[in-house]
C-alpha atoms as a PDB file:
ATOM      1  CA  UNK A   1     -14.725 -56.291  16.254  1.00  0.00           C
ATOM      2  CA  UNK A   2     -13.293 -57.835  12.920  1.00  0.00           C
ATOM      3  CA  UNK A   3     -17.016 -58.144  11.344  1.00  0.00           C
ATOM      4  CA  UNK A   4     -17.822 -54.860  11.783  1.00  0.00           C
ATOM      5  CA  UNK A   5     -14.984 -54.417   8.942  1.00  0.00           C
ATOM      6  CA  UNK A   6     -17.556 -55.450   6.777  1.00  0.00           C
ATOM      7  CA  UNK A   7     -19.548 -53.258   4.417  1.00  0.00           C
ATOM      8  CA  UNK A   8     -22.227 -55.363   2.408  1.00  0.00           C
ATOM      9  CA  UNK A   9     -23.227 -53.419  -1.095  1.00  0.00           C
ATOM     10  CA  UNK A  10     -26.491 -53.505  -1.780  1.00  0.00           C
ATOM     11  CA  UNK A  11     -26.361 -53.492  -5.248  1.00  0.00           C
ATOM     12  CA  UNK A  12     -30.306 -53.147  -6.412  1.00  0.00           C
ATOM     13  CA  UNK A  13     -32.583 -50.351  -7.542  1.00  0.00           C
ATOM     14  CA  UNK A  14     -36.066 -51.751  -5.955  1.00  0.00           C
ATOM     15  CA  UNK A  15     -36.373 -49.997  -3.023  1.00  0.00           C
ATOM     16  CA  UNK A  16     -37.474 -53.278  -1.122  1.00  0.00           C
ATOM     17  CA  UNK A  17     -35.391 -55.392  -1.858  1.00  0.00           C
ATOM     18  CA  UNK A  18     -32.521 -52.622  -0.638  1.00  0.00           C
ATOM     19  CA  UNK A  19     -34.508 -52.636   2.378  1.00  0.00           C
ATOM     20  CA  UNK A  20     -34.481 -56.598   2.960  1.00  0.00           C
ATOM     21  CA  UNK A  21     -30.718 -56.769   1.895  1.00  0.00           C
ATOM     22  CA  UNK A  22     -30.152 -54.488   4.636  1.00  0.00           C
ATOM     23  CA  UNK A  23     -32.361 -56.061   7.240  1.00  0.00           C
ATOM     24  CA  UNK A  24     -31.098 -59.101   6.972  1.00  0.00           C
ATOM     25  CA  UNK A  25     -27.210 -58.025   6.674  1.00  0.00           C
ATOM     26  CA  UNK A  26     -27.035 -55.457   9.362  1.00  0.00           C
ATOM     27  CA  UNK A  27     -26.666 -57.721  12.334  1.00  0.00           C
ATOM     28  CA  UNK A  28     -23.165 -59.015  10.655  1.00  0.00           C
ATOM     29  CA  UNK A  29     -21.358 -56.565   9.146  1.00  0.00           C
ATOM     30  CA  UNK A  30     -20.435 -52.483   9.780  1.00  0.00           C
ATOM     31  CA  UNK A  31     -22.703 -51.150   7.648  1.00  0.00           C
ATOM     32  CA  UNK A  32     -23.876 -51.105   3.962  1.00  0.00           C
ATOM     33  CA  UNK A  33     -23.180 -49.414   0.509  1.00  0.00           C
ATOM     34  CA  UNK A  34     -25.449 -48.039  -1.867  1.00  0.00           C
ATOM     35  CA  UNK A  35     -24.395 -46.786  -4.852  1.00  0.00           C
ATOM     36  CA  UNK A  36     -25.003 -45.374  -8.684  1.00  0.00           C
ATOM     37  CA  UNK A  37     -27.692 -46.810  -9.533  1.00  0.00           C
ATOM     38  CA  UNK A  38     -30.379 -46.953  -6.249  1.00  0.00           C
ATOM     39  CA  UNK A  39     -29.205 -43.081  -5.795  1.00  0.00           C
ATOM     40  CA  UNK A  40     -29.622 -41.996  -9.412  1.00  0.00           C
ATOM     41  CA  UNK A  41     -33.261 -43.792  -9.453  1.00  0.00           C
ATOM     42  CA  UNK A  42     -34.526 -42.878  -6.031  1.00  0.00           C
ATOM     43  CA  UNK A  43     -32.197 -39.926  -4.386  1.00  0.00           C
ATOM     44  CA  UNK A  44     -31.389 -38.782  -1.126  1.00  0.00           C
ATOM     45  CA  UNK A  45     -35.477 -40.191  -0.135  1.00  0.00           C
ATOM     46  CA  UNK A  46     -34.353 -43.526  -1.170  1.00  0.00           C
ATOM     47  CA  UNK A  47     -32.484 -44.012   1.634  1.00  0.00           C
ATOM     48  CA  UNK A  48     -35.091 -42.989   4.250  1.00  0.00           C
ATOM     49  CA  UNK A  49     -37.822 -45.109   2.698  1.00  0.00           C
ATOM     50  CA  UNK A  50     -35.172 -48.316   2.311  1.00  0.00           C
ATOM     51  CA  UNK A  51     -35.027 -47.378   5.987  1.00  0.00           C
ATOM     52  CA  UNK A  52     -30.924 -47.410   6.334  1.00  0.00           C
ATOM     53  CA  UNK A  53     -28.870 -45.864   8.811  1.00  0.00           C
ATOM     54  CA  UNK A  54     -27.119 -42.930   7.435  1.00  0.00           C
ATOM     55  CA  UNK A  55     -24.862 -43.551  10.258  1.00  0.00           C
ATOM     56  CA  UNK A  56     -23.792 -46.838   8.877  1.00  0.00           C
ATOM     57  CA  UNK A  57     -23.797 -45.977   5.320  1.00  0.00           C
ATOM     58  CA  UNK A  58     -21.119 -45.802   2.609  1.00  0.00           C
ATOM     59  CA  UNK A  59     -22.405 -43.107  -0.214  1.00  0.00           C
ATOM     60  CA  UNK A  60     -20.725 -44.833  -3.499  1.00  0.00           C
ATOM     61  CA  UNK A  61     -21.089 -41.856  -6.082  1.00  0.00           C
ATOM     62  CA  UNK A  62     -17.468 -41.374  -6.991  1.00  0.00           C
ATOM     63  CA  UNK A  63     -18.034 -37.668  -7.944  1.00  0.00           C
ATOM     64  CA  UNK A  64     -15.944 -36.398 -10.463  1.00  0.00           C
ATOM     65  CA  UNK A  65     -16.202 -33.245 -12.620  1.00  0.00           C
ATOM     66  CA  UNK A  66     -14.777 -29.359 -12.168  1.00  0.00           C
ATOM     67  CA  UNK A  67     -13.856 -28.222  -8.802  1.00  0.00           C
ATOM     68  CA  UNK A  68     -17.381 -26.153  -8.142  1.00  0.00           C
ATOM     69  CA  UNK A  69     -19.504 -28.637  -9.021  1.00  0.00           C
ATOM     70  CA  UNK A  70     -17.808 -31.668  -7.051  1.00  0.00           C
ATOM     71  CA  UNK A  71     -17.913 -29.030  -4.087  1.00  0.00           C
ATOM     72  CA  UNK A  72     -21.619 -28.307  -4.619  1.00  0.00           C
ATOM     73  CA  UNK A  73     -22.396 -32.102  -4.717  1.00  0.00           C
ATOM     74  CA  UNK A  74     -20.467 -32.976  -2.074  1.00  0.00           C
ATOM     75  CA  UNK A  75     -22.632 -30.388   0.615  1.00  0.00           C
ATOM     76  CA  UNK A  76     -25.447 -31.918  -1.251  1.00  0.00           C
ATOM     77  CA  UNK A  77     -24.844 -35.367   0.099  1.00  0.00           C
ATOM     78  CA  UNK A  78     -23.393 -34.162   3.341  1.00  0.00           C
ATOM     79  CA  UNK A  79     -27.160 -33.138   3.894  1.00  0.00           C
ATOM     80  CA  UNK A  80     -27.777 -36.775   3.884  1.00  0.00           C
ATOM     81  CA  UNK A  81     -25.226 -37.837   7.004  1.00  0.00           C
ATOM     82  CA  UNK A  82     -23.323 -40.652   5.460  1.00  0.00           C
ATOM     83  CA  UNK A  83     -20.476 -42.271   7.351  1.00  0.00           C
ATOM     84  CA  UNK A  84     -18.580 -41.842   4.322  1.00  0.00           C
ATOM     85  CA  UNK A  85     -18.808 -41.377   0.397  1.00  0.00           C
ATOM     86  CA  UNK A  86     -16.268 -40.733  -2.270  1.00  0.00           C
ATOM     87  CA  UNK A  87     -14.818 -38.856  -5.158  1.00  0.00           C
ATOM     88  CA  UNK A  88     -12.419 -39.698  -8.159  1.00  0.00           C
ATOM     89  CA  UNK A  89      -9.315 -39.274  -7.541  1.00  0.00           C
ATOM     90  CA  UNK A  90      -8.284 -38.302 -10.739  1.00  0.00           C
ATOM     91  CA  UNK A  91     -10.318 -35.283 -11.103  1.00  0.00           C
ATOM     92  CA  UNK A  92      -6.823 -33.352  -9.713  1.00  0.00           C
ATOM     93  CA  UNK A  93      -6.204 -31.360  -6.505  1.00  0.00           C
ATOM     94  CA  UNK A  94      -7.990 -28.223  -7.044  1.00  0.00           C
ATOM     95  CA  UNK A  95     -11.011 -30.668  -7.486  1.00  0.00           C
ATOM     96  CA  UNK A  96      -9.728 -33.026  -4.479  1.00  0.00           C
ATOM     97  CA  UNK A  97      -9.328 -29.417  -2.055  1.00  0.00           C
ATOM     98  CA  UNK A  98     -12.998 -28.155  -2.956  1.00  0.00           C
ATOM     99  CA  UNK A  99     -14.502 -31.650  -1.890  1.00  0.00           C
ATOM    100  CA  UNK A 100     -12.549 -31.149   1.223  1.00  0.00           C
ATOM    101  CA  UNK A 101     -13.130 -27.839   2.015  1.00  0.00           C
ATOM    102  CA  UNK A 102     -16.684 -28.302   1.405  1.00  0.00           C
ATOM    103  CA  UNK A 103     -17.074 -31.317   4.001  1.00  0.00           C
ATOM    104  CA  UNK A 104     -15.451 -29.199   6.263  1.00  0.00           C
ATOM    105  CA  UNK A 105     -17.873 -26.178   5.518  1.00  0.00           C
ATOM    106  CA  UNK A 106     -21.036 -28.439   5.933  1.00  0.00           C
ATOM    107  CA  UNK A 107     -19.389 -30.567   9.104  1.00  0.00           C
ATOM    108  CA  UNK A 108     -18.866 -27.434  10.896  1.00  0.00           C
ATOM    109  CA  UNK A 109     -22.466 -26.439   9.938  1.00  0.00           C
ATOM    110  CA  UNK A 110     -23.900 -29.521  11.004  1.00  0.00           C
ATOM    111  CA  UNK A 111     -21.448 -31.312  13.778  1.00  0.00           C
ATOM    112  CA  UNK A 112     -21.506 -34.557  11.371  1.00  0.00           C
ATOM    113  CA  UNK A 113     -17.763 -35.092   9.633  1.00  0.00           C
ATOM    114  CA  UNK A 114     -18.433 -38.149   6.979  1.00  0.00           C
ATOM    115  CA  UNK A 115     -15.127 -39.531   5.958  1.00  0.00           C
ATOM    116  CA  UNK A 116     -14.151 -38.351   2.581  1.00  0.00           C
ATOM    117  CA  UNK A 117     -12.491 -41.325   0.459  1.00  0.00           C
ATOM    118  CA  UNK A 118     -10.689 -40.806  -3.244  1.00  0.00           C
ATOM    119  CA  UNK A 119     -11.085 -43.930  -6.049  1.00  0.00           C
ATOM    120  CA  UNK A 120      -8.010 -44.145  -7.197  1.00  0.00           C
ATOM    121  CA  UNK A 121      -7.887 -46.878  -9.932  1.00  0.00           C
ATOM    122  CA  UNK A 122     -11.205 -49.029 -10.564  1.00  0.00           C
ATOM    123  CA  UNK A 123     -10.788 -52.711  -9.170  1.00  0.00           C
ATOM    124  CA  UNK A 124     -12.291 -53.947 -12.656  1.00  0.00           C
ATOM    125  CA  UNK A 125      -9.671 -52.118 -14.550  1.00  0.00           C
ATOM    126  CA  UNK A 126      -5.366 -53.502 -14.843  1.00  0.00           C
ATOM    127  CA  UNK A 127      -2.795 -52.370 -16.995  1.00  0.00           C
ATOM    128  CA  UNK A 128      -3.880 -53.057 -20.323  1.00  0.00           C
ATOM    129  CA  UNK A 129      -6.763 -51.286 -19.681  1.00  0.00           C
ATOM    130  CA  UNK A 130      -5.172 -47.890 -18.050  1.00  0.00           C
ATOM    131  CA  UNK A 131      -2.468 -48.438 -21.217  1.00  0.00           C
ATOM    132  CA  UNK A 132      -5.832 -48.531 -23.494  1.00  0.00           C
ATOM    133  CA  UNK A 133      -6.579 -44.745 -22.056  1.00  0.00           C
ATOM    134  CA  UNK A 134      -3.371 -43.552 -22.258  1.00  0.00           C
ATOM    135  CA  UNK A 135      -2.284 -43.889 -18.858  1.00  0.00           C
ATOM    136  CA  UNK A 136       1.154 -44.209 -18.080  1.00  0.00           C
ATOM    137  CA  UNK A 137       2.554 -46.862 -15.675  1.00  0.00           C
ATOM    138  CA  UNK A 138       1.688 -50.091 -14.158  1.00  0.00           C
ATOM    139  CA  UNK A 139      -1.683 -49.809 -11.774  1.00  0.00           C
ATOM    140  CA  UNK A 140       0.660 -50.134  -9.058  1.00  0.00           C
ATOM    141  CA  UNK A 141       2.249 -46.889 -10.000  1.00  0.00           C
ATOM    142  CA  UNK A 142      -1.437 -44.745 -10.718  1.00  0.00           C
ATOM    143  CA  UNK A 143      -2.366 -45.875  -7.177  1.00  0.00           C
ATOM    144  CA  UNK A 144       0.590 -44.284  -5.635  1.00  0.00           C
ATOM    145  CA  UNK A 145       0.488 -41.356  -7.205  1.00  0.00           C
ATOM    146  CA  UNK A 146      -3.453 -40.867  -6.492  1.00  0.00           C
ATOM    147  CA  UNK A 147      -3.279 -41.459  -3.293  1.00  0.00           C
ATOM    148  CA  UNK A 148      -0.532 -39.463  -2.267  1.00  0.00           C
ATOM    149  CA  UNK A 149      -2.925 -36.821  -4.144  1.00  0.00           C
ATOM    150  CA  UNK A 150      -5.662 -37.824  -2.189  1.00  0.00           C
ATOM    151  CA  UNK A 151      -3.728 -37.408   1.172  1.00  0.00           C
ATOM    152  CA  UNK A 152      -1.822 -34.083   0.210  1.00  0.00           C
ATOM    153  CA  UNK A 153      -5.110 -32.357  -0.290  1.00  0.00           C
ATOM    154  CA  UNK A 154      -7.172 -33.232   3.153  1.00  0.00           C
ATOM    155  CA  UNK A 155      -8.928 -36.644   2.276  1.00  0.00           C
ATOM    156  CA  UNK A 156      -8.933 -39.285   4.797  1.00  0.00           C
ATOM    157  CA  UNK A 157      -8.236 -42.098   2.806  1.00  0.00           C
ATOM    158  CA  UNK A 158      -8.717 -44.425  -0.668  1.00  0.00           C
ATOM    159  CA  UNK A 159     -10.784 -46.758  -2.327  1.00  0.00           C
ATOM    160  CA  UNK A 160      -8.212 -49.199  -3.274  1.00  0.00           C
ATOM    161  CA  UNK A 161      -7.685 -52.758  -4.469  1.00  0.00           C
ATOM    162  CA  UNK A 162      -6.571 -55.336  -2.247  1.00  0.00           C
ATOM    163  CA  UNK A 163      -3.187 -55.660  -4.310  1.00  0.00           C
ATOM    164  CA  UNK A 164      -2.629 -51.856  -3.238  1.00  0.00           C
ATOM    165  CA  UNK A 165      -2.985 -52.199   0.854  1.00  0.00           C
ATOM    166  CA  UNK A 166       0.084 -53.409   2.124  1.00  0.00           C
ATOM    167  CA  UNK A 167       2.109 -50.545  -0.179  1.00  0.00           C
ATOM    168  CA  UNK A 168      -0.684 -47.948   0.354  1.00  0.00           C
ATOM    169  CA  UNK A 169      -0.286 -48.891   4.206  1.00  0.00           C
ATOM    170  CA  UNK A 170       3.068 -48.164   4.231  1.00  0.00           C
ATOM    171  CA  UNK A 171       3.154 -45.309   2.130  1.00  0.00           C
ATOM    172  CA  UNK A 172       0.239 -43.394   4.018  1.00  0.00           C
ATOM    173  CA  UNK A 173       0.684 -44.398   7.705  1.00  0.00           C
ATOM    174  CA  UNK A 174      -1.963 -45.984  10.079  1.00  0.00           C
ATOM    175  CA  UNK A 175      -4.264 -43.125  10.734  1.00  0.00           C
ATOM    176  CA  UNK A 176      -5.274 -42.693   6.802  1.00  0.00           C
ATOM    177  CA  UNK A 177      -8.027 -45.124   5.841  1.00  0.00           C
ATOM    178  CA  UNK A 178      -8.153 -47.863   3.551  1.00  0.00           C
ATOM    179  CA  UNK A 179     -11.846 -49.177   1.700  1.00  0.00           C
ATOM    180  CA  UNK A 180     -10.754 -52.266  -0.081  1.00  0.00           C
ATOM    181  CA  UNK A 181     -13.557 -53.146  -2.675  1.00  0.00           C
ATOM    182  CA  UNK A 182     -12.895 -56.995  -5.093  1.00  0.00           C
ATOM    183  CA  UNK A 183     -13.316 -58.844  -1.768  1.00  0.00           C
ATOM    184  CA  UNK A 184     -14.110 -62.230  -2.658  1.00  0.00           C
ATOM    185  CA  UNK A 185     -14.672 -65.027   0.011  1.00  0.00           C
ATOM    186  CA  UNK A 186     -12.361 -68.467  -0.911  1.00  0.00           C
ATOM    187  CA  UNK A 187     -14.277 -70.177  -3.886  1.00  0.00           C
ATOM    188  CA  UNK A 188     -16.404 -67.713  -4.818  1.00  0.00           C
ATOM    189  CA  UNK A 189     -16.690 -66.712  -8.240  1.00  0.00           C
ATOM    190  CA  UNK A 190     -14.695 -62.992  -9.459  1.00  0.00           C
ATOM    191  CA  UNK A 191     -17.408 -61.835 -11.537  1.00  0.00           C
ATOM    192  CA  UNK A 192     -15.760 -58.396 -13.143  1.00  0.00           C
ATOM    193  CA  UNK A 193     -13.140 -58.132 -10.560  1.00  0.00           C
ATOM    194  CA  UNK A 194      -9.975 -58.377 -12.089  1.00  0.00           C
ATOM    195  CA  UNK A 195      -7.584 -57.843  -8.923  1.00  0.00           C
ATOM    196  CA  UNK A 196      -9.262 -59.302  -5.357  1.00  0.00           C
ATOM    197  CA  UNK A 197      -8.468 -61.057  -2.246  1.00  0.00           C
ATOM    198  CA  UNK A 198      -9.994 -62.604   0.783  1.00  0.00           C
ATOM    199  CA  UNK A 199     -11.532 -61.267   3.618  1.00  0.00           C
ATOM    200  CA  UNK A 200      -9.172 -62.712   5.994  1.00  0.00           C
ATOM    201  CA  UNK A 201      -6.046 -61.500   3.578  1.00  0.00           C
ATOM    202  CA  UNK A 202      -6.673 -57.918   3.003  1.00  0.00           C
ATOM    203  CA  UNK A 203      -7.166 -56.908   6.618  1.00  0.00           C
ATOM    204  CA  UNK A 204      -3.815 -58.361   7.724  1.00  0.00           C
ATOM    205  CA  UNK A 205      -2.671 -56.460   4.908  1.00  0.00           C
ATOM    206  CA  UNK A 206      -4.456 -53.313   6.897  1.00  0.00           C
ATOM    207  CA  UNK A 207      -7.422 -53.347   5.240  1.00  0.00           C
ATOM    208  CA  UNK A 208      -9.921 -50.572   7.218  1.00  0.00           C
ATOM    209  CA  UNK A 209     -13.060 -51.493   5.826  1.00  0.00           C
ATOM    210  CA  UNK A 210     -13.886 -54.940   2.842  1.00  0.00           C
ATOM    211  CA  UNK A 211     -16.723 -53.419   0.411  1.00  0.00           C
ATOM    212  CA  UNK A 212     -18.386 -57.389  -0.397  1.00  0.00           C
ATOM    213  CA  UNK A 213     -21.114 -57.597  -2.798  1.00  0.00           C
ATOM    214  CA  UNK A 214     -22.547 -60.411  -4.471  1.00  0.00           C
ATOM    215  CA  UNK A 215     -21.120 -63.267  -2.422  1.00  0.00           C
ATOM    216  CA  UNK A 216     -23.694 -61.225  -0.008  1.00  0.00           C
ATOM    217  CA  UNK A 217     -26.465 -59.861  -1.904  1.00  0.00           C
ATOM    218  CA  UNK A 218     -26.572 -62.576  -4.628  1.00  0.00           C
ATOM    219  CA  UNK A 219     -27.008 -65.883  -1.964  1.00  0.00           C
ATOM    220  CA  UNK A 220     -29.816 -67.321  -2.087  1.00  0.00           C
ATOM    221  CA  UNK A 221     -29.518 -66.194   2.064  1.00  0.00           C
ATOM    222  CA  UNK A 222     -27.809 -63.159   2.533  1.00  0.00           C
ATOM    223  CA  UNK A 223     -27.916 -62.762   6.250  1.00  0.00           C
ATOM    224  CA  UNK A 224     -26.377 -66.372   6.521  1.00  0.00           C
ATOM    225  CA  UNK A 225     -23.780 -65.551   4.139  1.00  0.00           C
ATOM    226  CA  UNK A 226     -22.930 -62.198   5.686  1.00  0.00           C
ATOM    227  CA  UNK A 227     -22.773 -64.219   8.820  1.00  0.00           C
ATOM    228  CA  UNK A 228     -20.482 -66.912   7.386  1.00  0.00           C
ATOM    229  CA  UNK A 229     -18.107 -64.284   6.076  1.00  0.00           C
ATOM    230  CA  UNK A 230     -18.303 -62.461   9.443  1.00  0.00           C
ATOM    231  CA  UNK A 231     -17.307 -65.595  11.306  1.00  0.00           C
ATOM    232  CA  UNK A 232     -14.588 -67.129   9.457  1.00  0.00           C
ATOM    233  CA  UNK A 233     -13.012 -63.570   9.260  1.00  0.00           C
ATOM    234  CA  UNK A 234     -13.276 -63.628  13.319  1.00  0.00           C
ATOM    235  CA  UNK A 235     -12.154 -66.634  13.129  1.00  0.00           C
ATOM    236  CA  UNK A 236      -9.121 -66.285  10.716  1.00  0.00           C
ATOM    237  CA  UNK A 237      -8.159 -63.062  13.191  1.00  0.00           C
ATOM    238  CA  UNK A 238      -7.974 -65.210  16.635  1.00  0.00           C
ATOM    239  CA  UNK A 239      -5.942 -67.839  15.351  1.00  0.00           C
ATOM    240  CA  UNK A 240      -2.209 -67.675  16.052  1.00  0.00           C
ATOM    241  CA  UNK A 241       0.097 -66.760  12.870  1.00  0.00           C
ATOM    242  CA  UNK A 242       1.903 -69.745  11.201  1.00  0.00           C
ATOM    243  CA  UNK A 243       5.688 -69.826  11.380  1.00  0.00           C
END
């Protein structure tokens, strides 16, 4: 059960290579991630011809603009059947209740519910750079607050950091769903993640779901290092709790 926590990103544009990532992953993990940059190049056909399973697929577009539009995107990609995609969290509640009530106007339409997740502070960004901004308050802080937002208005759970799960955990309850980006496997390299954590960590935190990208796509063998993460997370899960 424990690998299928896994969503690998498949962070490239070329529709082939998207395709091979996700061949090659599939077998190990949940499902995959596509994001920005493969949607904004190719669009809802992208997906079709990099032949991926809208059932197992995490729509990364982190919408974010007036309440109308985010609505009128949101039962644009609902056309597409993801298991889940996202907005910002930030953009308020009015924005936060259209997205909602929007899924729920296309899900009743269609008899497919995605999950609807809210970002709540990026995982490359910490409190110098919400302080550069003009947020108030430690990230800690902005995380609460968004995702008590989030909750209050209908969504079913967060994109959060890894630092954020055990608090968000308690906070929200088990039944609201956490999607922990910044997972890095021991050793491997942080990139432009600025607060991460292990696989094995972050779900005994409660992790739901660990969003992994490079350590995945960025091996020079992605299906055996989807598989290596997959197995030591197993494996990390079955053994007994030190004292």
């Amino acid at each position: 059960m424990e690998p299928r926590r896994i969503i690998a990103a498949l962070d490239a544009t070329d529709i082939g290579r998207v395709r091979d990532l996700a061949r090659a992953v599939e077998p190990h993990v949940w499902g995959c991630k596509i994001g920005l940059e493969f949607f904004v190049q190719h669009g809802p056909s992208g997906i079709e011809k990099a032949g991926l399973d809208p059932q197992r697929l995490f729509l990364d577009l982190k919408f974010h603009d007036i309440p109308n539009t985010v609505a009128g995107a949101i039962r644009a990609a609902s056309a597409i059947r993801p298991a889940m995609f996202n907005v910002h969290a930030g953009g308020g509640p009015a924005m936060l209740a259209a997205a909602r009530a929007a899924r729920d106007e296309m899900a009743a339409k269609t008899g497919h519910k995605p999950l609807l997740l809210a970002v709540t502070v990026m995982t490359s960004l910490d409190d110098a750079d919400l302080a550069s901004v003009g947020q108030s308050g430690p990230v800690l802080s902005q995380v609460r607050r968004l995702a008590a937002l989030a909750q209050n208005n209908g969504l079913d759970g967060v994109v959060c950091s890894s630092r954020e799960i055990a608090m968000l955990r308690r906070d929200c309850g088990a039944g609201f769903k956490l999607v922990v980006p910044g997972i890095r496997p021991l050793g491997a390299a942080t990139h432009d993640q600025k607060r991460i954590m292990s696989p094995a960590d972050a779900i005994a935190a409660g992790a739901d779901y660990l969003v992994i990208g490079r350590p995945i796509n960025a091996a020079p063998d992605p299906a055996a290092a989807a598989r290596a993460i997959a197995d030591s997370l197993a494996k990390s899960l079955r053994e007994p709790a030190r004292p």
